[in-house]
PDB file of N, CA and C in Angstrom:
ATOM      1  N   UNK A   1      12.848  47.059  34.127  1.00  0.00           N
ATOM      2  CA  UNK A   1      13.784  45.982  33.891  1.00  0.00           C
ATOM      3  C   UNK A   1      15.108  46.581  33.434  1.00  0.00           C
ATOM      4  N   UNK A   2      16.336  46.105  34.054  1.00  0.00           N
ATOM      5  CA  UNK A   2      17.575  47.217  33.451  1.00  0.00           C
ATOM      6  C   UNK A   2      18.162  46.164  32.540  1.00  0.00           C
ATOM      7  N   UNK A   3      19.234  46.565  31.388  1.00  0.00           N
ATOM      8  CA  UNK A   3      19.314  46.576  30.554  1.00  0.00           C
ATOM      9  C   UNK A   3      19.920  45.457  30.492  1.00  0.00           C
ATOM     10  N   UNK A   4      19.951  44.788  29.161  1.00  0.00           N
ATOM     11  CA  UNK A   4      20.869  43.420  29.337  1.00  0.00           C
ATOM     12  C   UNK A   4      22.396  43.468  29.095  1.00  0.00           C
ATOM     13  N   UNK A   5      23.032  42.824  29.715  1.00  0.00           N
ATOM     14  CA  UNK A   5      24.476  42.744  30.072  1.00  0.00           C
ATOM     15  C   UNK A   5      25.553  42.766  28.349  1.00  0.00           C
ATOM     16  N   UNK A   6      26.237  43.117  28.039  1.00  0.00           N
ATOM     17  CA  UNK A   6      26.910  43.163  26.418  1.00  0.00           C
ATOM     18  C   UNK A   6      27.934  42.009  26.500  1.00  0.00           C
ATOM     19  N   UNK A   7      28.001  40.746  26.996  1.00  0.00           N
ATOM     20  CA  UNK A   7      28.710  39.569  26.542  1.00  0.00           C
ATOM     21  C   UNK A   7      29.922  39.965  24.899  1.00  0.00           C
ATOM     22  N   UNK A   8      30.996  39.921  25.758  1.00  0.00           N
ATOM     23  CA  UNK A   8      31.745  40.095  24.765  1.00  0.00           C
ATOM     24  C   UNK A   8      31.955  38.921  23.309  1.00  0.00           C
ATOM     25  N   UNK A   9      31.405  39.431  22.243  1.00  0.00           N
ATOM     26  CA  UNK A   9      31.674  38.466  21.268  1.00  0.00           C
ATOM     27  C   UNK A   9      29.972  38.389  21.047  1.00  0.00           C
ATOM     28  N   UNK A  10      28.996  39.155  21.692  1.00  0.00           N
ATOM     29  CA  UNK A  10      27.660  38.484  21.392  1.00  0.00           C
ATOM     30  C   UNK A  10      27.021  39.609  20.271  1.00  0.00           C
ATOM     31  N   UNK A  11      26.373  38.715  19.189  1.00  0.00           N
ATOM     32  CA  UNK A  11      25.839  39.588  18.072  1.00  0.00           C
ATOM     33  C   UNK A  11      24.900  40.303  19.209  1.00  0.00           C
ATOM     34  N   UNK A  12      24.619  41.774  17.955  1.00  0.00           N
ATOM     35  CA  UNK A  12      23.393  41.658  18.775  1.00  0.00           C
ATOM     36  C   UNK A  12      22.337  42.367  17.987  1.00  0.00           C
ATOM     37  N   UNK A  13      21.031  41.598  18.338  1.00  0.00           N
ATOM     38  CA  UNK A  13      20.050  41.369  17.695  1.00  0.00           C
ATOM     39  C   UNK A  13      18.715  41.322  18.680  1.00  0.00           C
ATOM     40  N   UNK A  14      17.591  40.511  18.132  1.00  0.00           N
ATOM     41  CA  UNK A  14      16.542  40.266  19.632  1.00  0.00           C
ATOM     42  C   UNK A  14      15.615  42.285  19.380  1.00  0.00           C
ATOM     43  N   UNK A  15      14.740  41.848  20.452  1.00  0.00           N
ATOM     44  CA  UNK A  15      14.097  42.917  20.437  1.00  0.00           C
ATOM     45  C   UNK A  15      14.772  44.765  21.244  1.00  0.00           C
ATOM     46  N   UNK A  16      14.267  45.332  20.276  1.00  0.00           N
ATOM     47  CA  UNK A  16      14.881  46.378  20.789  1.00  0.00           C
ATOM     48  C   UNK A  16      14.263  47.130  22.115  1.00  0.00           C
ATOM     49  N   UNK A  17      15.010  47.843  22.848  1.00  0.00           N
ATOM     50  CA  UNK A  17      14.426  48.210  24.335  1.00  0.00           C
ATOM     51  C   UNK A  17      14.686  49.899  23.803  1.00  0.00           C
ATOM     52  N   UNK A  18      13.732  50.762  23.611  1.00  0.00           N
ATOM     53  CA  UNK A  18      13.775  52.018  22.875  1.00  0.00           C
ATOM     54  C   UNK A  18      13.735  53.284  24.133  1.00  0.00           C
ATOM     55  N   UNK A  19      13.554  52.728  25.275  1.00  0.00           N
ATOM     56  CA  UNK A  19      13.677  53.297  26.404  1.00  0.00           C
ATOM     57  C   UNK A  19      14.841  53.944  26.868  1.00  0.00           C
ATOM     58  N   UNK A  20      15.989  52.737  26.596  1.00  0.00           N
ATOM     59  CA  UNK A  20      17.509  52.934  27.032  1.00  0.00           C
ATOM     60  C   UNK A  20      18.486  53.335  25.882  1.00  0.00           C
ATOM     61  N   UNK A  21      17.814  52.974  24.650  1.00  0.00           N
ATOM     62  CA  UNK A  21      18.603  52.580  23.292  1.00  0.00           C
ATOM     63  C   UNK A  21      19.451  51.651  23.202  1.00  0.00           C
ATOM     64  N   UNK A  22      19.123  50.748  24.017  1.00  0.00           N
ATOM     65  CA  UNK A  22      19.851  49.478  23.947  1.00  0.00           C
ATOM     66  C   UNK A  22      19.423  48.236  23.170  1.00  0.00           C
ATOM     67  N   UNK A  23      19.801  47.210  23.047  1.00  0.00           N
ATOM     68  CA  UNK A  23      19.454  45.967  21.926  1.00  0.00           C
ATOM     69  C   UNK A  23      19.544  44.834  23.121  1.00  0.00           C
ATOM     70  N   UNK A  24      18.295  44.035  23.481  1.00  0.00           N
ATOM     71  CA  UNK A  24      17.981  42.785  24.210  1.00  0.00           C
ATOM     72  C   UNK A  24      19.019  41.646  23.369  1.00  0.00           C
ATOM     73  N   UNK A  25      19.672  41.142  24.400  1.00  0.00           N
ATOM     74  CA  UNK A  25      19.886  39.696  23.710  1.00  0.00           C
ATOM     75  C   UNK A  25      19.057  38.460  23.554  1.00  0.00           C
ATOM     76  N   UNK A  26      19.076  37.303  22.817  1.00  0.00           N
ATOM     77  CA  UNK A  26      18.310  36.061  22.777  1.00  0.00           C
ATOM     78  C   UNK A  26      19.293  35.543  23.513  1.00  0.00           C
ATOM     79  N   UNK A  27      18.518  34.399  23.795  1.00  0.00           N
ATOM     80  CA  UNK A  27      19.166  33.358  24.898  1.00  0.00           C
ATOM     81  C   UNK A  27      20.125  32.730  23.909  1.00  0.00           C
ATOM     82  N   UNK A  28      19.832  32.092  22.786  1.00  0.00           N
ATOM     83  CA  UNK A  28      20.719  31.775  21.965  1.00  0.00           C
ATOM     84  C   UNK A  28      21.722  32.606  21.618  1.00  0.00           C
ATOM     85  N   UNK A  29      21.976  33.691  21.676  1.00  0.00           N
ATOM     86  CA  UNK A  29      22.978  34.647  21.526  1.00  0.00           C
ATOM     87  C   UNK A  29      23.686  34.387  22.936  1.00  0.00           C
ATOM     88  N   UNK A  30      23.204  34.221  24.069  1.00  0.00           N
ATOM     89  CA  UNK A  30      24.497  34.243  25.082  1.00  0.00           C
ATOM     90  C   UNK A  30      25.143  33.235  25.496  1.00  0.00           C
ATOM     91  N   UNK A  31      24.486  32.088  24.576  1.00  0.00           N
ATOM     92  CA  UNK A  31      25.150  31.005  24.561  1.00  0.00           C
ATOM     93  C   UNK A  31      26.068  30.942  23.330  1.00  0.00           C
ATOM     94  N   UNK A  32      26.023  31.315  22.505  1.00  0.00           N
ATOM     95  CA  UNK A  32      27.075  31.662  21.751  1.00  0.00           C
ATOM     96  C   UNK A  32      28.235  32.472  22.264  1.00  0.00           C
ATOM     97  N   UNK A  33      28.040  33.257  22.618  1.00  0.00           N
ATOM     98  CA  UNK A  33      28.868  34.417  23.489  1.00  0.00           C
ATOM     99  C   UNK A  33      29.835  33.593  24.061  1.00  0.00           C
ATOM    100  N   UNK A  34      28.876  32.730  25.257  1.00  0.00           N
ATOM    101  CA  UNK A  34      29.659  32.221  26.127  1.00  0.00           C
ATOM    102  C   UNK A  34      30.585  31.344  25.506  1.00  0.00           C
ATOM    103  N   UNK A  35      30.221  30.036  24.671  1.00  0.00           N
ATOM    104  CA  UNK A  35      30.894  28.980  23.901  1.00  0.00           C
ATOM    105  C   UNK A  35      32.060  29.641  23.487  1.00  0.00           C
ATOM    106  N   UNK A  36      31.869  31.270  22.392  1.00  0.00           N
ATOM    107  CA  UNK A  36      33.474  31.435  21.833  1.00  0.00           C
ATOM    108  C   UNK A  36      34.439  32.275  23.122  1.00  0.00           C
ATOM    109  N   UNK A  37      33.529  32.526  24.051  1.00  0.00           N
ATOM    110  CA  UNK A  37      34.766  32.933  24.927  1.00  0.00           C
ATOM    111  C   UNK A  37      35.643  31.440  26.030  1.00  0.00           C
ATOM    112  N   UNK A  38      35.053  30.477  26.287  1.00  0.00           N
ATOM    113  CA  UNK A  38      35.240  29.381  26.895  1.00  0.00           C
ATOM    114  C   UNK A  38      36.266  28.970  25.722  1.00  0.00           C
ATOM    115  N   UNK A  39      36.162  28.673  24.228  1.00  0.00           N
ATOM    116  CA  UNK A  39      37.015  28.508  23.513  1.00  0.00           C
ATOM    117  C   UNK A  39      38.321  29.393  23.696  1.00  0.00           C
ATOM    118  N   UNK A  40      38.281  30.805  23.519  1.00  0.00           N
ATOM    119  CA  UNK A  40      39.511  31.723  23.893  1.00  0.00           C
ATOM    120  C   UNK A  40      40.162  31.262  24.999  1.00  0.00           C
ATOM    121  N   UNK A  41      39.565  31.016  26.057  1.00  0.00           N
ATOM    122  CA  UNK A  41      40.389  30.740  26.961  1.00  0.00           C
ATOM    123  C   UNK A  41      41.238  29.837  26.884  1.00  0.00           C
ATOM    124  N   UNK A  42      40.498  28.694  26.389  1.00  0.00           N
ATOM    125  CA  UNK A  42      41.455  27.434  26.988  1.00  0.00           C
ATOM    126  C   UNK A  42      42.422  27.067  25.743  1.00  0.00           C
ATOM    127  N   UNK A  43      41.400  27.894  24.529  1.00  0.00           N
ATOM    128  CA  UNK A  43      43.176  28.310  23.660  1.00  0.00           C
ATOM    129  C   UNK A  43      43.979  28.921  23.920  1.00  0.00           C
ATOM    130  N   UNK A  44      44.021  29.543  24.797  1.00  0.00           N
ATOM    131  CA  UNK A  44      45.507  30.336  25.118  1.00  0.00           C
ATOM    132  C   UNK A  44      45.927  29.517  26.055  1.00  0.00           C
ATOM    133  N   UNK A  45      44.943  28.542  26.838  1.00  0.00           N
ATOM    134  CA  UNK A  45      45.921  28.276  27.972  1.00  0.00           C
ATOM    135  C   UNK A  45      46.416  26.928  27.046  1.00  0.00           C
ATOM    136  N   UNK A  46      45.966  26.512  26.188  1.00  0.00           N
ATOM    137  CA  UNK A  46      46.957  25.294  25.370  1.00  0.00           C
ATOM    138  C   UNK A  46      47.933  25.712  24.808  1.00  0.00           C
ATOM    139  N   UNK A  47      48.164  27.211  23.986  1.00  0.00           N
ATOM    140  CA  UNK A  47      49.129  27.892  23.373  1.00  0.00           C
ATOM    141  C   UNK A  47      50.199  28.211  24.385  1.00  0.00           C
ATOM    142  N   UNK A  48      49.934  28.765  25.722  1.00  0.00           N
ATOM    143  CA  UNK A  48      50.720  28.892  26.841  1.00  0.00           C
ATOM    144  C   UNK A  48      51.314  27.310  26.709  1.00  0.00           C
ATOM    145  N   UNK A  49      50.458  26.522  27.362  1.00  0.00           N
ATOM    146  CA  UNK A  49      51.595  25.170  28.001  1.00  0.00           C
ATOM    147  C   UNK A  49      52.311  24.612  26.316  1.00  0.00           C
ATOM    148  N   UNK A  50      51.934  24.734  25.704  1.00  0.00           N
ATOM    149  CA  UNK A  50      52.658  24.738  24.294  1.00  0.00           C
ATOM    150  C   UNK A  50      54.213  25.334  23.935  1.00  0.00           C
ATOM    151  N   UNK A  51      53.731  26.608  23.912  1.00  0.00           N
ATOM    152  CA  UNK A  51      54.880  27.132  23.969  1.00  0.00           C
ATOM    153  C   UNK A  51      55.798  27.132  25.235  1.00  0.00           C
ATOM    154  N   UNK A  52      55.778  26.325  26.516  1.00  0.00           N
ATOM    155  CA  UNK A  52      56.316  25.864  27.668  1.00  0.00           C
ATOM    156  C   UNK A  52      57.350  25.129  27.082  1.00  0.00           C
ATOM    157  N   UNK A  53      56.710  23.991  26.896  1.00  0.00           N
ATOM    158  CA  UNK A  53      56.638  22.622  26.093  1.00  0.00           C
ATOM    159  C   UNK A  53      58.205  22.823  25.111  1.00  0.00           C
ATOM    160  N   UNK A  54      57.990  23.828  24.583  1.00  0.00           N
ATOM    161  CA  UNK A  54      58.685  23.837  23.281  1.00  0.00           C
ATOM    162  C   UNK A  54      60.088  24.380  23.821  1.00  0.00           C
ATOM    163  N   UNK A  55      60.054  25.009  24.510  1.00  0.00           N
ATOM    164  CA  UNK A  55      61.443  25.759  25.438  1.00  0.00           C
ATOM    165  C   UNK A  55      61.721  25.093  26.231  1.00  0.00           C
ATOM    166  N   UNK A  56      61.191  23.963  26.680  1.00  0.00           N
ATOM    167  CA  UNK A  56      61.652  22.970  27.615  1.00  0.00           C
ATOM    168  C   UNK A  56      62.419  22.105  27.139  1.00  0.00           C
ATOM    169  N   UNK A  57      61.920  21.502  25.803  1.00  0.00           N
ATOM    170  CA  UNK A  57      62.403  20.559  25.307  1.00  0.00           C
ATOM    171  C   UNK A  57      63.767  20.989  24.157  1.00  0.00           C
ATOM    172  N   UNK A  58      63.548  22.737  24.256  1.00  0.00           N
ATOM    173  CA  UNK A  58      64.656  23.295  23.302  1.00  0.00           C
ATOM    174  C   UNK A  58      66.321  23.534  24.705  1.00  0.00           C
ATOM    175  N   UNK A  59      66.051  23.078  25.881  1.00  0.00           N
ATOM    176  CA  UNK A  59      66.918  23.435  26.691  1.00  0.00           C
ATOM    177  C   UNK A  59      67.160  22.156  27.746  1.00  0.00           C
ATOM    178  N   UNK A  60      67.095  20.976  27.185  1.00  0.00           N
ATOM    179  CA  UNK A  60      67.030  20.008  28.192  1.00  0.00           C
ATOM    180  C   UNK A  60      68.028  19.571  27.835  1.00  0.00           C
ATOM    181  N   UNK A  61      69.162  19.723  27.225  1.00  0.00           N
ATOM    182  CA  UNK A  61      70.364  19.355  27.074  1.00  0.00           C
ATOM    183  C   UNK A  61      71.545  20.256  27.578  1.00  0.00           C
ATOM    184  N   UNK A  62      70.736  20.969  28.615  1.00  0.00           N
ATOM    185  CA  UNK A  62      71.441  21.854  29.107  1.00  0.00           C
ATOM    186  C   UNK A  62      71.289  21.933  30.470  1.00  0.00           C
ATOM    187  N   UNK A  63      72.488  21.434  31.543  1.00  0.00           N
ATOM    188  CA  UNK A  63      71.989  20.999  33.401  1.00  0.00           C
ATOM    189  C   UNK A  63      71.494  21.796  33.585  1.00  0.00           C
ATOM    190  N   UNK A  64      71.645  23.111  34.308  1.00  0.00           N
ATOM    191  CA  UNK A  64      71.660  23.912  35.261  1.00  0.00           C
ATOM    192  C   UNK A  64      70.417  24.312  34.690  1.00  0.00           C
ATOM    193  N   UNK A  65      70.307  25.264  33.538  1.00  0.00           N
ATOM    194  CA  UNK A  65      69.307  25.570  32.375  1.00  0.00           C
ATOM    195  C   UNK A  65      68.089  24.573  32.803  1.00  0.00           C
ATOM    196  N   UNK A  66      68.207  23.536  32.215  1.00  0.00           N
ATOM    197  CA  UNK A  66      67.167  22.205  32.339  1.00  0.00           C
ATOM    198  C   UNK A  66      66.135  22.461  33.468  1.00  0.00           C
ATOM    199  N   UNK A  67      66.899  22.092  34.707  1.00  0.00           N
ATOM    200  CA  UNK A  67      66.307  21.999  35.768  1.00  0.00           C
ATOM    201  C   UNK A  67      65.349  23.185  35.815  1.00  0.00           C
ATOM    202  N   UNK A  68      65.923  24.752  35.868  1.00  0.00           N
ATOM    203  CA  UNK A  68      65.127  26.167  35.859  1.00  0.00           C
ATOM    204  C   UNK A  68      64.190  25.801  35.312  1.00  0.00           C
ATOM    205  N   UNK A  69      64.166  25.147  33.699  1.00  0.00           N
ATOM    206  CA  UNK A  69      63.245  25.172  33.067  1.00  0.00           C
ATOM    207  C   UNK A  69      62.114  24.612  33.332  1.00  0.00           C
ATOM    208  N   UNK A  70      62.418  23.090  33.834  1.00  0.00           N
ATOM    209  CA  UNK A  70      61.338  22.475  34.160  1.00  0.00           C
ATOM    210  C   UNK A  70      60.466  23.031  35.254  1.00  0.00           C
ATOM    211  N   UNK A  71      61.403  23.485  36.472  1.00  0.00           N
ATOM    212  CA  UNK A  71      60.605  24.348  37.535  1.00  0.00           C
ATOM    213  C   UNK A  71      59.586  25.510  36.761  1.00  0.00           C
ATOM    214  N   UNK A  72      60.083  25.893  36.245  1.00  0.00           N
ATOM    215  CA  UNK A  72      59.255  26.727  35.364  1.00  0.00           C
ATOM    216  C   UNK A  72      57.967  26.618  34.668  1.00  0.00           C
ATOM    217  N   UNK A  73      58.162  25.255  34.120  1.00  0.00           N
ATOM    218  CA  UNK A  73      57.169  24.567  33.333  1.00  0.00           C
ATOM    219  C   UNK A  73      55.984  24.579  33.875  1.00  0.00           C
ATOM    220  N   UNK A  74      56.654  23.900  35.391  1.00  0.00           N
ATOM    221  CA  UNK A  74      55.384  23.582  36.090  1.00  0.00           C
ATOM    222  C   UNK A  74      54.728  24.979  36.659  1.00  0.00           C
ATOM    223  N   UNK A  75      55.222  25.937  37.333  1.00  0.00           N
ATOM    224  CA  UNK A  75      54.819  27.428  37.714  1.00  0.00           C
ATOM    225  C   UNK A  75      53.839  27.459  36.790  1.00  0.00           C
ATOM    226  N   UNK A  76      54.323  28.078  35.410  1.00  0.00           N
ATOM    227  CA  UNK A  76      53.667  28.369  34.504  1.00  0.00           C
ATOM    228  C   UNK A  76      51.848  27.455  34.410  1.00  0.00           C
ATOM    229  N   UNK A  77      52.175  26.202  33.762  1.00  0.00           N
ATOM    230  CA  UNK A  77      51.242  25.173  33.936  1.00  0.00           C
ATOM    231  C   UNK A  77      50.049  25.406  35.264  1.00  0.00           C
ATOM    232  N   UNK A  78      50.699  25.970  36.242  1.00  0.00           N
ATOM    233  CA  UNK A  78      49.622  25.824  37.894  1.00  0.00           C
ATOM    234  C   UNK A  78      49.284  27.121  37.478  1.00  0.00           C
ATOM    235  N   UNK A  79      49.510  28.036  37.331  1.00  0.00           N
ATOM    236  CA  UNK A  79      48.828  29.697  36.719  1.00  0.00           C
ATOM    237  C   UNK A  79      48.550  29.437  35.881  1.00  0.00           C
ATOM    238  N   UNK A  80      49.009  28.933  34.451  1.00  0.00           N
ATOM    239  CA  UNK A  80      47.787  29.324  33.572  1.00  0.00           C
ATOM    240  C   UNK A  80      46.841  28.320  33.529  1.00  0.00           C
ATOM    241  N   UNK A  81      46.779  27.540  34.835  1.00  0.00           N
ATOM    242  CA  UNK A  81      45.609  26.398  35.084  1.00  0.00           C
ATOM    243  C   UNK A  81      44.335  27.203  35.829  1.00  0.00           C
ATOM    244  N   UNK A  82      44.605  27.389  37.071  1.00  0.00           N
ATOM    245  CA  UNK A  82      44.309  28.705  37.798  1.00  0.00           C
ATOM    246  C   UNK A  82      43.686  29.731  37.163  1.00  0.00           C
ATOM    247  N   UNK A  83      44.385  30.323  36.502  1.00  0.00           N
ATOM    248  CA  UNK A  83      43.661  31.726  35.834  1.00  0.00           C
ATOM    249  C   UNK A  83      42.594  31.338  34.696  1.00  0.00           C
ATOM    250  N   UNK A  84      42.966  29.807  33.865  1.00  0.00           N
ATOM    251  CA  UNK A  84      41.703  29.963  33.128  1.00  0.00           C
ATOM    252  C   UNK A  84      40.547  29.590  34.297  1.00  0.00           C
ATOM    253  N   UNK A  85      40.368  28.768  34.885  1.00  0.00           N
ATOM    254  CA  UNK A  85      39.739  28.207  35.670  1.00  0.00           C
ATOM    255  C   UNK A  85      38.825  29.026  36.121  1.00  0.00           C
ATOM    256  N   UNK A  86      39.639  30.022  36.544  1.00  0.00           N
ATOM    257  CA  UNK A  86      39.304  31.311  37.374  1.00  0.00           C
ATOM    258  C   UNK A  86      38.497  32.264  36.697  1.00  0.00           C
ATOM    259  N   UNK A  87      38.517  32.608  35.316  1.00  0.00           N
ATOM    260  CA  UNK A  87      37.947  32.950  34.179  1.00  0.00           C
ATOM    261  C   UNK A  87      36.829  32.364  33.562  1.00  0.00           C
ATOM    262  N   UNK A  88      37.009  31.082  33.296  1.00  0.00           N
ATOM    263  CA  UNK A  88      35.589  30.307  33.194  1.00  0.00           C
ATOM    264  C   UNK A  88      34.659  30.480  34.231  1.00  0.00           C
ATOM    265  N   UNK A  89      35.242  30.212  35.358  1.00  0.00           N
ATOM    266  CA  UNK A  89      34.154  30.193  36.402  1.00  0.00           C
ATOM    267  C   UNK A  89      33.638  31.819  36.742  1.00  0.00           C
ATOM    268  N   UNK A  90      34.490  33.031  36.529  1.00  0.00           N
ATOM    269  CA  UNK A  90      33.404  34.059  35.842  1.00  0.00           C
ATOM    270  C   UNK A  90      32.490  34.204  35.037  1.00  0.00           C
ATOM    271  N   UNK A  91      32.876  33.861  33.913  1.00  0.00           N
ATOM    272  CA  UNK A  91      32.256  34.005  32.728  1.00  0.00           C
ATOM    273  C   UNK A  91      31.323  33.012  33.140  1.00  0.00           C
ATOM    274  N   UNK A  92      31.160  31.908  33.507  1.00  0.00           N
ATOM    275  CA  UNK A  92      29.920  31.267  34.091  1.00  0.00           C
ATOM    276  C   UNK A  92      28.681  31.886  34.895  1.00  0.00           C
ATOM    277  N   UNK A  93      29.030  32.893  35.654  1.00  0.00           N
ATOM    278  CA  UNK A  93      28.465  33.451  36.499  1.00  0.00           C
ATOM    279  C   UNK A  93      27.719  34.897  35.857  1.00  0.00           C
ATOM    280  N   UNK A  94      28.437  35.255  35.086  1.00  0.00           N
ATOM    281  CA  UNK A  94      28.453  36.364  33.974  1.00  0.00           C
ATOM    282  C   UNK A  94      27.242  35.802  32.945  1.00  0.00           C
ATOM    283  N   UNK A  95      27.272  34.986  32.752  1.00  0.00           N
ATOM    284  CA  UNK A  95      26.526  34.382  31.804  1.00  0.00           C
ATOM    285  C   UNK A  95      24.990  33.821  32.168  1.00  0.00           C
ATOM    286  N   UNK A  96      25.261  33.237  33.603  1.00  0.00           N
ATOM    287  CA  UNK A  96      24.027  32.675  34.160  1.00  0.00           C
ATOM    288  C   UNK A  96      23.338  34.080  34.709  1.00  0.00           C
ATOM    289  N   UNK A  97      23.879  34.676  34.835  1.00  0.00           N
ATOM    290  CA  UNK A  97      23.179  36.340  35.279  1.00  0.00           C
ATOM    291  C   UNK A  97      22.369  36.765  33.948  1.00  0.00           C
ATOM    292  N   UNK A  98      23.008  36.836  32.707  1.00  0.00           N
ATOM    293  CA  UNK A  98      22.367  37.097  31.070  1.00  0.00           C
ATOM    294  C   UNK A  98      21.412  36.358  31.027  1.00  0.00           C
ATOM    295  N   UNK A  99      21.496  34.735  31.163  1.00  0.00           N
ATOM    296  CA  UNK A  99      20.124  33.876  30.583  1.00  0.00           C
ATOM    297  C   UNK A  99      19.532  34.608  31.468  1.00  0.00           C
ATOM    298  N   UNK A 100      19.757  34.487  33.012  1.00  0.00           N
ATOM    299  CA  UNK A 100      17.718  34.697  33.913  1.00  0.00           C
ATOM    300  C   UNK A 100      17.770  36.355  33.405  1.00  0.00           C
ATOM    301  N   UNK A 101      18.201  37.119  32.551  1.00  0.00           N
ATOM    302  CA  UNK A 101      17.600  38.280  32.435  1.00  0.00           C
ATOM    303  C   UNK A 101      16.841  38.314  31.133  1.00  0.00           C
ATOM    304  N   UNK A 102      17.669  37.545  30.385  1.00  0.00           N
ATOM    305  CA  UNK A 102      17.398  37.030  28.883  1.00  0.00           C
ATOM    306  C   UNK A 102      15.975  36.580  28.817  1.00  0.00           C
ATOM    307  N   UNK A 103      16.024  35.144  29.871  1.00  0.00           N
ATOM    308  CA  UNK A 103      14.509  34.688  30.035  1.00  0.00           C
ATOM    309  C   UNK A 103      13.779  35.068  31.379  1.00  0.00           C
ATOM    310  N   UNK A 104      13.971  36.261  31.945  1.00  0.00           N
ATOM    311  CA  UNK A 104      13.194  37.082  32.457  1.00  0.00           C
ATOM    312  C   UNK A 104      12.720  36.316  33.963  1.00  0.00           C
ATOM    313  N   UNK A 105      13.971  35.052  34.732  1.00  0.00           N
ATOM    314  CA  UNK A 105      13.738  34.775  35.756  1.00  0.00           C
ATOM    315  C   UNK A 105      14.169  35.605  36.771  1.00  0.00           C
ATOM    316  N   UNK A 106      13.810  35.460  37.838  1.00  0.00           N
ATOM    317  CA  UNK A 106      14.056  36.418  39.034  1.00  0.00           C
ATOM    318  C   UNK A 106      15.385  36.165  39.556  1.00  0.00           C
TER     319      UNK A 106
END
């Protein structure tokens, strides 16, 4: 059986594999894992359109400026929509690979 995957952010604990010198995860551990990295993400992508937000509304009294900005807004907004998206749906895949090794499905 090869070794279980190191989920970034996952304690680690569970039975030891003395073969590899590695540490098994619990299933409850990679669901933790997963939860605070799904959190990271989509905090940054709120801190991103946030700080958008805030430069938009610090330059909208300004034409030429304005307009850039808003084009901008939205760029920004469709990438860092995209990239978390794109990230979750790794880390999904990343993760569903850990449980069936975790609980030892094929």
């Amino acid at each position: 059986m090869p070794p279980a995957r190191q989920l970034h952010g996952a304690p680690q604990c569970g039975t030891a594999d003395t073969t590899q010198g590695k540490t098994m995860l619990s299933y409850s551990d990679v669901q933790k894992a997963v939860r605070v990295e799904k959190f990271r993400i989509w905090f940054a992508w709120v801190c991103g359109n946030i700080i958008m937000l805030i430069i938009a509304n610090a330059t909208q009294d300004i034409d030429v400026l304005s307009v850039v900005t808003q084009v901008l807004v939205m760029v920004v907004l469709l990438l860092l929509t995209f990239a978390a998206v794109t990230m979750t749906n790794r880390l999904n895949r990343k993760a569903a690979d850990a449980r069936r090794e975790v609980l030892g499905d094929p």
